[in-house]
C-alpha atoms as a PDB file:
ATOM      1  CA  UNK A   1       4.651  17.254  20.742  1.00  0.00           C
ATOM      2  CA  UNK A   2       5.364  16.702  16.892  1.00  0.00           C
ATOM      3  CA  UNK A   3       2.856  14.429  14.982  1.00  0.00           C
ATOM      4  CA  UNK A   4       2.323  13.606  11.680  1.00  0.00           C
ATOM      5  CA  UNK A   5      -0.622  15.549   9.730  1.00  0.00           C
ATOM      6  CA  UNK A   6      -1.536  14.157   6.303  1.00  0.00           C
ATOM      7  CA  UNK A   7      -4.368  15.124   3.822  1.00  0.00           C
ATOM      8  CA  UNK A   8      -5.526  12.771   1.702  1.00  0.00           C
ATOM      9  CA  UNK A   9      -8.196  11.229  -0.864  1.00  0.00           C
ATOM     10  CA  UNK A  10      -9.155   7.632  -1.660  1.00  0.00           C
ATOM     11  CA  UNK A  11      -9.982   6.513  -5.093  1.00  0.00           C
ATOM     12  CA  UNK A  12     -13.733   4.790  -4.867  1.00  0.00           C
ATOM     13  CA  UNK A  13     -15.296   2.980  -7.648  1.00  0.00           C
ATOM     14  CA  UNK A  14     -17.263   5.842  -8.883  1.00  0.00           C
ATOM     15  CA  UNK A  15     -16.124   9.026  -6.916  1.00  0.00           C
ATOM     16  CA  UNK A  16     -13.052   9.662  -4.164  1.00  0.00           C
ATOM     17  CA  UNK A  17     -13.229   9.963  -0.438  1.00  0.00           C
ATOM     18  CA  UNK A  18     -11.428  13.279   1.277  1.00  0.00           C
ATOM     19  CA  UNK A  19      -9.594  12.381   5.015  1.00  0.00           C
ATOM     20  CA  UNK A  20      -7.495  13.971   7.398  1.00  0.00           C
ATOM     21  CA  UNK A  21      -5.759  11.727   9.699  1.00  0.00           C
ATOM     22  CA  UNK A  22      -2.842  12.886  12.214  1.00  0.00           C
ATOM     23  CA  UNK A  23      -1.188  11.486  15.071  1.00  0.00           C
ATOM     24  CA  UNK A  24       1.562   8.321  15.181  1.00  0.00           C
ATOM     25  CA  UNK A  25       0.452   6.146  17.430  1.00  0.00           C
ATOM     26  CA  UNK A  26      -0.134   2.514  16.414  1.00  0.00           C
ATOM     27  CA  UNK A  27      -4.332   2.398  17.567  1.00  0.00           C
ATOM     28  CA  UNK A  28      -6.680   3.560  15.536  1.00  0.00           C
ATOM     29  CA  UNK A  29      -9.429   6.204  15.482  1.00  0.00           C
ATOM     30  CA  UNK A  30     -11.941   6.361  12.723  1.00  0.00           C
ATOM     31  CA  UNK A  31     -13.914   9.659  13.167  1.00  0.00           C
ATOM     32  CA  UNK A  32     -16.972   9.991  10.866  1.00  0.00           C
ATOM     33  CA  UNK A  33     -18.674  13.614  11.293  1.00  0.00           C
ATOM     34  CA  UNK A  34     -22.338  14.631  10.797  1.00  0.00           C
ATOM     35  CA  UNK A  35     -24.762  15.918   8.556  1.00  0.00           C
ATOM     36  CA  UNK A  36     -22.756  19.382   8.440  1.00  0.00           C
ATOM     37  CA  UNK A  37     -20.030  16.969   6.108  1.00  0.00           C
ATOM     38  CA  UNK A  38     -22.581  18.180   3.367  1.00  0.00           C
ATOM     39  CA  UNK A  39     -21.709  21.547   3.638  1.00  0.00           C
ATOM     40  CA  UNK A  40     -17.923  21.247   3.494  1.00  0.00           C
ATOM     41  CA  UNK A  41     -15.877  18.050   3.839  1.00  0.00           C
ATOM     42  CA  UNK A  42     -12.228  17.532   5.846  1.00  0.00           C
ATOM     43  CA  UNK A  43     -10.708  18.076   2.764  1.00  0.00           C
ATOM     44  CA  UNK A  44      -7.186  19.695   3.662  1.00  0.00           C
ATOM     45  CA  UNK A  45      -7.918  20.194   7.033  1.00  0.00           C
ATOM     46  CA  UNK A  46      -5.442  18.256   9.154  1.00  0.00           C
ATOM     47  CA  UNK A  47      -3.593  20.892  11.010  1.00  0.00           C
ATOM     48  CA  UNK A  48      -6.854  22.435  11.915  1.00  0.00           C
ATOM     49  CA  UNK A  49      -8.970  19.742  13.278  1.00  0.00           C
ATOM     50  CA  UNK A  50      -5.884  17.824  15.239  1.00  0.00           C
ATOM     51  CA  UNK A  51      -6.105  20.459  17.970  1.00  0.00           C
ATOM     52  CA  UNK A  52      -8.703  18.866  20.110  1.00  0.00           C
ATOM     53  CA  UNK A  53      -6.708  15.134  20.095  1.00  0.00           C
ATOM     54  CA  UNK A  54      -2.854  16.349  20.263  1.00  0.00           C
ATOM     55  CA  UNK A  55      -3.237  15.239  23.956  1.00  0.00           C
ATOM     56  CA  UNK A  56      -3.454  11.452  22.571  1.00  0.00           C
ATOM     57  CA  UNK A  57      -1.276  11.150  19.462  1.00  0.00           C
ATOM     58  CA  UNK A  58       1.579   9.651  20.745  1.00  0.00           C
ATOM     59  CA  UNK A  59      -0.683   6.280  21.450  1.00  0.00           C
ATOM     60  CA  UNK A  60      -3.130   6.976  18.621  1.00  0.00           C
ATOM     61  CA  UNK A  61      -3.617   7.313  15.095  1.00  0.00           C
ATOM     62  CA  UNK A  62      -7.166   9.747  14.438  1.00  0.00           C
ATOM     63  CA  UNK A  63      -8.147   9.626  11.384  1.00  0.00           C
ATOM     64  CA  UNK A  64     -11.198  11.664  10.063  1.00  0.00           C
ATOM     65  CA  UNK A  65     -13.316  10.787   6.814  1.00  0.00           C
ATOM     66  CA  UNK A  66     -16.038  13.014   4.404  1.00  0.00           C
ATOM     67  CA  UNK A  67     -18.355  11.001   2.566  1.00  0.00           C
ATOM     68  CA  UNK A  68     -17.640   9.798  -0.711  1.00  0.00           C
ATOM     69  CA  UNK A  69     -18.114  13.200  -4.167  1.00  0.00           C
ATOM     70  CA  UNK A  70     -19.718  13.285  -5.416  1.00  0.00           C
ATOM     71  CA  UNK A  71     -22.673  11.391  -3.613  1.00  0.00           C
ATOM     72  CA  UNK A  72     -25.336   9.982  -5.771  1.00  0.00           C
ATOM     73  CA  UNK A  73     -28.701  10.702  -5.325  1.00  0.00           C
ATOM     74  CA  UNK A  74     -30.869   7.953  -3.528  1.00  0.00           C
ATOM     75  CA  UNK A  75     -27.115   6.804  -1.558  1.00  0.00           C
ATOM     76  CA  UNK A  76     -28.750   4.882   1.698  1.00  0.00           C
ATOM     77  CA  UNK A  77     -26.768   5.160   5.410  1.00  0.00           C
ATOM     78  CA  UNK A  78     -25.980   1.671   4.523  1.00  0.00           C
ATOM     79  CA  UNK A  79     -24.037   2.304   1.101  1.00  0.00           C
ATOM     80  CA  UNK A  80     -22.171   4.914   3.335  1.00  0.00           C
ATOM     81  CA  UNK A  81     -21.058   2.241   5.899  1.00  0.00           C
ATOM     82  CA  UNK A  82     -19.786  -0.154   2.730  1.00  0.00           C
ATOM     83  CA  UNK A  83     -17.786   3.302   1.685  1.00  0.00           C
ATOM     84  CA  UNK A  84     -16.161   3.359   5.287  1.00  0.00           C
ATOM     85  CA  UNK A  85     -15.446  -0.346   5.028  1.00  0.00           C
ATOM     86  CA  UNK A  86     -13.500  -0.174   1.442  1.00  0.00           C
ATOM     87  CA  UNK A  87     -11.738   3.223   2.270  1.00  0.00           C
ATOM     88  CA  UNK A  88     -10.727   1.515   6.200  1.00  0.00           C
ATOM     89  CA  UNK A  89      -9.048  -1.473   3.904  1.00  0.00           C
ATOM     90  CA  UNK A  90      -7.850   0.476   1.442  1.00  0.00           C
ATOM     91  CA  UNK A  91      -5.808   2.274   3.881  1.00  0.00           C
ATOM     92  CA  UNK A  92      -4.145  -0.700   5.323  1.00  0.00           C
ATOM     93  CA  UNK A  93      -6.565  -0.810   8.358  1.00  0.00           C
ATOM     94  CA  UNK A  94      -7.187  -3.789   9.317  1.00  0.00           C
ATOM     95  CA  UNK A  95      -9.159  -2.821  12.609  1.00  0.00           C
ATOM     96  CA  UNK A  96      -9.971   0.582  14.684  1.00  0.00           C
ATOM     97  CA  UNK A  97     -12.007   1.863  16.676  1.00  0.00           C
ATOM     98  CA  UNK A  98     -14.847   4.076  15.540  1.00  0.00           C
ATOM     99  CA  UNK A  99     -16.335   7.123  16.769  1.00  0.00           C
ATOM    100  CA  UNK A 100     -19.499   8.362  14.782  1.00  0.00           C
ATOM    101  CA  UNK A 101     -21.177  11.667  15.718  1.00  0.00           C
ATOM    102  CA  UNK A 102     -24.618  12.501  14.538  1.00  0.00           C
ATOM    103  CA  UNK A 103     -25.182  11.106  10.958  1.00  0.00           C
ATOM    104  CA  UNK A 104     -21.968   9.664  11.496  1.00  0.00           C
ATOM    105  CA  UNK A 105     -23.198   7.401  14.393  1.00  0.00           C
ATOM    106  CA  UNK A 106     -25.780   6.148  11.830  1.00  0.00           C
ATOM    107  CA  UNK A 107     -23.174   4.724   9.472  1.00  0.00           C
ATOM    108  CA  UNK A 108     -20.937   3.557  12.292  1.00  0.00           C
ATOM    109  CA  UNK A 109     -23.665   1.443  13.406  1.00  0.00           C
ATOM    110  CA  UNK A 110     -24.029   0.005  10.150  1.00  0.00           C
ATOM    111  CA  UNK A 111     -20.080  -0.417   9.889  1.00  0.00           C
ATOM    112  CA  UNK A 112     -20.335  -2.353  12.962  1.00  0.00           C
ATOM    113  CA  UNK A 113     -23.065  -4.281  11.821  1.00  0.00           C
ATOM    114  CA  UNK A 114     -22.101  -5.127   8.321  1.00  0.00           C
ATOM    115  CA  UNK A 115     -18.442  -5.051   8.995  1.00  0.00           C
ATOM    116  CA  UNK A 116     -17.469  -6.513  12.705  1.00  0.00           C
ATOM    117  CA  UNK A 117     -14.178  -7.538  11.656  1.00  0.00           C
ATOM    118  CA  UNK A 118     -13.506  -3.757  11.089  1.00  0.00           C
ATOM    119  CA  UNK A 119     -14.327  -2.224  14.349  1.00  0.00           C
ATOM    120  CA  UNK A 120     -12.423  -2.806  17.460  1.00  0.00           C
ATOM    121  CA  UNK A 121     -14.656  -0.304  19.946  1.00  0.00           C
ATOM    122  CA  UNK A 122     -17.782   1.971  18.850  1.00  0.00           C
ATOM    123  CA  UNK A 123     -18.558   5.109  20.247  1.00  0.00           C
ATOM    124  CA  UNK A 124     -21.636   6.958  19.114  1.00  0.00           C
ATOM    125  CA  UNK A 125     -22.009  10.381  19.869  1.00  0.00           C
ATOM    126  CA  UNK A 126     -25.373  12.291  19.898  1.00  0.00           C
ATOM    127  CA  UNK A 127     -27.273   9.850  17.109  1.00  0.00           C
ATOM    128  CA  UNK A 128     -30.447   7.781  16.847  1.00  0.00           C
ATOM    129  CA  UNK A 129     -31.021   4.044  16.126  1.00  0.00           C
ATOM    130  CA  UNK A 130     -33.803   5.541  13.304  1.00  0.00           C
ATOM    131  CA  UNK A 131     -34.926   8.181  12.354  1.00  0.00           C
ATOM    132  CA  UNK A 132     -37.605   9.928  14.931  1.00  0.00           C
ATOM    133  CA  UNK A 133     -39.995  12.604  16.002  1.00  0.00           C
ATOM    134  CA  UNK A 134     -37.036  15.148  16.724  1.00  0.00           C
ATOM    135  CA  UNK A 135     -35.219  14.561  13.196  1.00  0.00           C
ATOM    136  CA  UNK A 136     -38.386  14.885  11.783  1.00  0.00           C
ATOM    137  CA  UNK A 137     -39.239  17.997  13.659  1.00  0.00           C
ATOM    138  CA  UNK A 138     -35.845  19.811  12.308  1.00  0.00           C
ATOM    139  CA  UNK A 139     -34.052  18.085   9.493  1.00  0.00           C
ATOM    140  CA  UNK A 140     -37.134  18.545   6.816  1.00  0.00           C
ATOM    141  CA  UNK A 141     -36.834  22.621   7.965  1.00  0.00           C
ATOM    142  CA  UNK A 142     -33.127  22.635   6.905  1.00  0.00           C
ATOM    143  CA  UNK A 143     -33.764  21.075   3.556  1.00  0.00           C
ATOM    144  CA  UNK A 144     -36.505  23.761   2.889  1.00  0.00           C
ATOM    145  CA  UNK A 145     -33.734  26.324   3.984  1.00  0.00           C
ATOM    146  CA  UNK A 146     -31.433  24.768   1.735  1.00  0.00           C
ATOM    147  CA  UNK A 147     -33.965  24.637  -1.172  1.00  0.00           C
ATOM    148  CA  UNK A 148     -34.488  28.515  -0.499  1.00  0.00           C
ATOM    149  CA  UNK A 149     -30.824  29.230  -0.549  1.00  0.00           C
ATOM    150  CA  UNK A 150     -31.459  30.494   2.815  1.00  0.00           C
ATOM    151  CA  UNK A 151     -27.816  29.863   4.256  1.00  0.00           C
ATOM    152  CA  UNK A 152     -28.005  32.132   7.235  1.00  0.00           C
ATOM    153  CA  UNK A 153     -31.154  30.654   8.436  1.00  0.00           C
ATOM    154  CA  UNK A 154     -29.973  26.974   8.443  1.00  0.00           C
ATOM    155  CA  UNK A 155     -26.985  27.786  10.454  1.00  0.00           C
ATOM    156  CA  UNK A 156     -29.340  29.635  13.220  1.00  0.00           C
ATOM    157  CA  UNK A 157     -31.804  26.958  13.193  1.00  0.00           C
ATOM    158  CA  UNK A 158     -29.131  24.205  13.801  1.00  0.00           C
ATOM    159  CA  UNK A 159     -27.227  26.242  16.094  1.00  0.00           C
ATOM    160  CA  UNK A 160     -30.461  27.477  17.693  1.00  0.00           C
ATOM    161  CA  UNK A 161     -31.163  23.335  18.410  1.00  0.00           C
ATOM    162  CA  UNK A 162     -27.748  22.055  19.155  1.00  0.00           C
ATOM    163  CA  UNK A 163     -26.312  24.538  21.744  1.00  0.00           C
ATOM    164  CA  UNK A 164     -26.854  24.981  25.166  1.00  0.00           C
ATOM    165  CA  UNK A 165     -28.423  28.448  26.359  1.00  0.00           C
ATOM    166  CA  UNK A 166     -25.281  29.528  27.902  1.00  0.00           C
ATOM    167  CA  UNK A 167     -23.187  28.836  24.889  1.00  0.00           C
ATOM    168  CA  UNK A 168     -25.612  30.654  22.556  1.00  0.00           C
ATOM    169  CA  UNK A 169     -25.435  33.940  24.336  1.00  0.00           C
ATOM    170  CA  UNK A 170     -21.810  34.070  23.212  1.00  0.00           C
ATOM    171  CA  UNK A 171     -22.520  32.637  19.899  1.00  0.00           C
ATOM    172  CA  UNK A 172     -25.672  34.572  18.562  1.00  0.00           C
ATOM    173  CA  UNK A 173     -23.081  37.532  18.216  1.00  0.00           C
ATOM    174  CA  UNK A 174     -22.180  35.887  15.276  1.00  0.00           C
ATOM    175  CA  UNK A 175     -25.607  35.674  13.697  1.00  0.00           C
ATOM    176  CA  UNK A 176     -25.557  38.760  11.625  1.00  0.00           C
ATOM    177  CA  UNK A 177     -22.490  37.082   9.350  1.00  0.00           C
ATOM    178  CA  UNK A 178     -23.565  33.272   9.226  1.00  0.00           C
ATOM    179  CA  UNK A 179     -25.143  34.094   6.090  1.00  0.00           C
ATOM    180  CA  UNK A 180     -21.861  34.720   4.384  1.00  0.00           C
ATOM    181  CA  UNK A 181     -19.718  32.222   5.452  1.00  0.00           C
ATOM    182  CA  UNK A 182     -18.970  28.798   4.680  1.00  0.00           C
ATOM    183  CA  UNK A 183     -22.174  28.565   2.409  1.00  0.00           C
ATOM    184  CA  UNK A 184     -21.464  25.755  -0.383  1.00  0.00           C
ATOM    185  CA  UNK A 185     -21.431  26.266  -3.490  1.00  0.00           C
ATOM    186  CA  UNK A 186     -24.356  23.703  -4.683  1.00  0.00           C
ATOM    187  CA  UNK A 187     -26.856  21.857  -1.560  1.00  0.00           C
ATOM    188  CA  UNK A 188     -26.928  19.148  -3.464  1.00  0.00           C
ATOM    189  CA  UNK A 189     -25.019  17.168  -1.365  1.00  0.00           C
ATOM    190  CA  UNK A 190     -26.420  18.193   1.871  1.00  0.00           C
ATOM    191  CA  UNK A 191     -29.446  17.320   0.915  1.00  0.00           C
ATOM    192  CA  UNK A 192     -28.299  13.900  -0.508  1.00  0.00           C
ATOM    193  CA  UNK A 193     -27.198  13.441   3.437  1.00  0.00           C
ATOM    194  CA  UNK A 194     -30.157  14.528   4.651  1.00  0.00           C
ATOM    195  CA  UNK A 195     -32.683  12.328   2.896  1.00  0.00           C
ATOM    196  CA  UNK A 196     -30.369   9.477   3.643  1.00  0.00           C
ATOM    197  CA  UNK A 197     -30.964  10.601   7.514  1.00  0.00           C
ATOM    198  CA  UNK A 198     -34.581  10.141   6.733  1.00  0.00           C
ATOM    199  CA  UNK A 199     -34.614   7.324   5.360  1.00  0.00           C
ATOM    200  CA  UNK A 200     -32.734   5.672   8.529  1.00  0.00           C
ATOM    201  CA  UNK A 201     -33.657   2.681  10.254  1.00  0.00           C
ATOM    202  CA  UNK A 202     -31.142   0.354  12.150  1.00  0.00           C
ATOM    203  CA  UNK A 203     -33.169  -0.603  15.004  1.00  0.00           C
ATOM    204  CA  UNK A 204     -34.378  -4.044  14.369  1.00  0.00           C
ATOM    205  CA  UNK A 205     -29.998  -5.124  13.699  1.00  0.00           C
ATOM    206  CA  UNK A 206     -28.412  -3.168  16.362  1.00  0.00           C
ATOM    207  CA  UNK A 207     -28.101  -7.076  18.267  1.00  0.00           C
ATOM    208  CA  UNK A 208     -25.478  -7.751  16.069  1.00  0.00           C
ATOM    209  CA  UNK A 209     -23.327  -5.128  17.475  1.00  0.00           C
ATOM    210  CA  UNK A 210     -20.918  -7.425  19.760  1.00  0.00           C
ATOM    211  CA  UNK A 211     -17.571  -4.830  20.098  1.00  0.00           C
ATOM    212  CA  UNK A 212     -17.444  -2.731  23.115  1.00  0.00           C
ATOM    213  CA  UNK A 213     -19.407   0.769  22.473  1.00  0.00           C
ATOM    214  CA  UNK A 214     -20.047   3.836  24.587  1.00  0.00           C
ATOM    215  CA  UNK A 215     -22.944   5.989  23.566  1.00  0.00           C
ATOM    216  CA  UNK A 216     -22.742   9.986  24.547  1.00  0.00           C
ATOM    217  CA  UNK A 217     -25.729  12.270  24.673  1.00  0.00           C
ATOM    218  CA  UNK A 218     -27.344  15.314  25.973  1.00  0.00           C
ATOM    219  CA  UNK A 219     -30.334  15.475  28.120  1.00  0.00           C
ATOM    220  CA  UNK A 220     -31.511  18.541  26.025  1.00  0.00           C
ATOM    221  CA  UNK A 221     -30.522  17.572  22.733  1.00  0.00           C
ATOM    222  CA  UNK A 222     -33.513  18.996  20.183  1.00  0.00           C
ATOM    223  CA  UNK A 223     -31.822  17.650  16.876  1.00  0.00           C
ATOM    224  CA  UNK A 224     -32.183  13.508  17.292  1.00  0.00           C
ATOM    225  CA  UNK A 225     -33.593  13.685  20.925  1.00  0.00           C
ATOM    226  CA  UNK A 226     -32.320  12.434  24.437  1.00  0.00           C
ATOM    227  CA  UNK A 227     -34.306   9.471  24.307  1.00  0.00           C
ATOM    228  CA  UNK A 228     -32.478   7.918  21.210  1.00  0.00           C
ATOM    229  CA  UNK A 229     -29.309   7.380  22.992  1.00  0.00           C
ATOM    230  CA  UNK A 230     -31.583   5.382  25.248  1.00  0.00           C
ATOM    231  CA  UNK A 231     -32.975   3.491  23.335  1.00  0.00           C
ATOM    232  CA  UNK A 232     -29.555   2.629  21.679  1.00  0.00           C
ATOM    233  CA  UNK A 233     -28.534   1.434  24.597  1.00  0.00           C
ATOM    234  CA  UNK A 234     -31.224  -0.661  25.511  1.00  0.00           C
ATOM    235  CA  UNK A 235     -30.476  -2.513  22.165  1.00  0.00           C
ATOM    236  CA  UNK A 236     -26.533  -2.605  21.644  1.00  0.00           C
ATOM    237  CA  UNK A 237     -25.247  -5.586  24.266  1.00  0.00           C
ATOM    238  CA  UNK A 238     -23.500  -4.505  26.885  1.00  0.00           C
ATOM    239  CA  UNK A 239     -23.019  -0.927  25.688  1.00  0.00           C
ATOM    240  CA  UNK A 240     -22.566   2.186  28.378  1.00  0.00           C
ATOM    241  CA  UNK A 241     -24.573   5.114  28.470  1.00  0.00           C
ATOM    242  CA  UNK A 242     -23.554   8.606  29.608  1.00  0.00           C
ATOM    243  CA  UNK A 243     -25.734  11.938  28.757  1.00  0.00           C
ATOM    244  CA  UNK A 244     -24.697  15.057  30.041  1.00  0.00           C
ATOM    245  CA  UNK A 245     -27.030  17.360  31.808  1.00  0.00           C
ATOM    246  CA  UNK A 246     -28.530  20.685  30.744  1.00  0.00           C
ATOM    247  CA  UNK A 247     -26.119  19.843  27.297  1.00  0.00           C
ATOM    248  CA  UNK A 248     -27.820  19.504  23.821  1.00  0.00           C
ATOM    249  CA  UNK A 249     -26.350  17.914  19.894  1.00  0.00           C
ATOM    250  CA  UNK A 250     -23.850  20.248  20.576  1.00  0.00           C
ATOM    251  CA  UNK A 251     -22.564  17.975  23.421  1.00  0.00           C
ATOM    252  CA  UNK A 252     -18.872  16.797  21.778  1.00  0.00           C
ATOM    253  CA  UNK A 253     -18.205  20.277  21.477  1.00  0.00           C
ATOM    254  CA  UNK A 254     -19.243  21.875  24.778  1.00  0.00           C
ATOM    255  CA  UNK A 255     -18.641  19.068  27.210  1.00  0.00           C
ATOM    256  CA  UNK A 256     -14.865  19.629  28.790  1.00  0.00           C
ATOM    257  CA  UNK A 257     -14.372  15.748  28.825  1.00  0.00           C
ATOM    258  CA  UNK A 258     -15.655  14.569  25.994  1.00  0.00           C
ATOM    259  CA  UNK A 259     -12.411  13.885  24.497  1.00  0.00           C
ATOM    260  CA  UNK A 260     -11.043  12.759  27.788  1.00  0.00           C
ATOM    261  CA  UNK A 261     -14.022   9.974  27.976  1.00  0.00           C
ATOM    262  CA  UNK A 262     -13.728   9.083  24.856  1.00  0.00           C
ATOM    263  CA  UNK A 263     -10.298   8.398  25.031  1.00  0.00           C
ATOM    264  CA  UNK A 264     -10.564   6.778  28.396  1.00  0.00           C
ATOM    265  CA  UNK A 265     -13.151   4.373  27.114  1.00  0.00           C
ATOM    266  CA  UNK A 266     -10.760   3.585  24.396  1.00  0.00           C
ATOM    267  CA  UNK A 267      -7.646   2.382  26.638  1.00  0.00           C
ATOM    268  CA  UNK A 268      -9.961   0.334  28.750  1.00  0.00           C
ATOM    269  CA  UNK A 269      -8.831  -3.432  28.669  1.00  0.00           C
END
């Protein structure tokens, strides 16, 4: 099936905002990625990340968004949201639905909190209403590692805590040449994202949240825990909880029908 593919960056009052988005079809799908958008944003990536959602182009428009660059130092969840918001209208999108994963879960809730009028469904994918005893467990760790310079040890750790055992025996073969590839330039922005992460805490506003959402998790996720999708949905209205079994924060990448649920939740009247 043809689709359109576009790169593309929008102008922010103080810095610019990379996306991807690809697909024609008239809905829309805000994606908003995790804490790895430190290390390297969507920037001309289009062709390469459309593969997973070619089976739902024709009825859907995906777009996926970086945070803003550069990021300022002390830049709250919150202030990442209001970025959303502005680059959303500055596109022409009036409303979409929005599927956070991670530290992009965290700003969608604040989207949908601060900015209803934006978000037509939610869907938050392996995230946390605040920041907990998990995050705290691994997130500090990776900012040491990125202190240190210590690439290949911050991509074992997080791999180490976000894949399931059986994925991990094919992917520790790549171990021995994490440590030279994709490392960023500068970690300056990673850790910008992660202090942000630990600073996190939408717990007490997550009642406001009145569209339709659908929370994913794993049952053995070790990077934001199992129990945070829980509690998430004990304190969105009316939201629907699914966690997969035996699958970790790795779960929208191993889980067959992730993509298929997603999208299933999204044509629901």
């Amino acid at each position: 099936m043809l689709f359109t593919a576009k790169n593309g960056r929008i102008p922010l009052d103080g810095g610019t905002m990379a996306y991807v988005s690809f697909g024609n079809g008239p809905r829309k799908l805000a994606i908003l990625p995790g804490l790895s958008d430190g290390l390297a944003t969507v920037a001309g990536k289009a062709l390469l990340l459309a593969g997973p959602y070619r089976p739902y182009l024709k009825a859907f428009t995906v777009m996926m968004f970086s945070r803003r660059e550069p990021l300022p130092e002390g830049f709250s969840i919150r202030d990442m949201a209001a970025d959303q918001a502005a680059a959303l209208r500055a596109l022409g999108v009036e409303r979409a639905s929005v599927l956070g994963v991670s530290q992009g879960g965290m700003i969608a809730q604040y989207l949908a909190i601060d900015h209803p009028e934006l978000v037509e469904k939610l869907i938050l994918a392996v995230t946390a209403p605040r920041v907990n005893d998990v995050i705290l467990s691994c997130v500090p760790g990776w900012m040491d590692m990125a202190r240190r310079n210590d690439h290949k040890s911050l991509m074992i750790d997080t791999a180490e805590r976000s894949y399931s055992p059986a994925y991990l025996k094919k992917y520790r073969k790549m171990y021995p040449i994490l440590g030279r590839v994709g490392k960023p330039k500068t970690y300056d922005r990673f850790l910008a994202n992660a202090r942000a992460i630990l600073a996190f805490d939408a717990a007490s506003e997550l009642s406001k949240i009145a569209c339709p959402t659908l929370i994913l998790g794993g049952t053995e996720d070790r990077v934001v825990g199992p129990d945070a999708s829980r509690t998430l949905a004990e304190l969105i209205p009316g939201s629907t909880l699914h966690l997969y079994p035996g699958l970790g924060h790795a779960a929208y990448e191993e889980a067959k029908d992730f993509n298929e649920r997603v999208f299933s939740f999204l044509k629901s009247p």
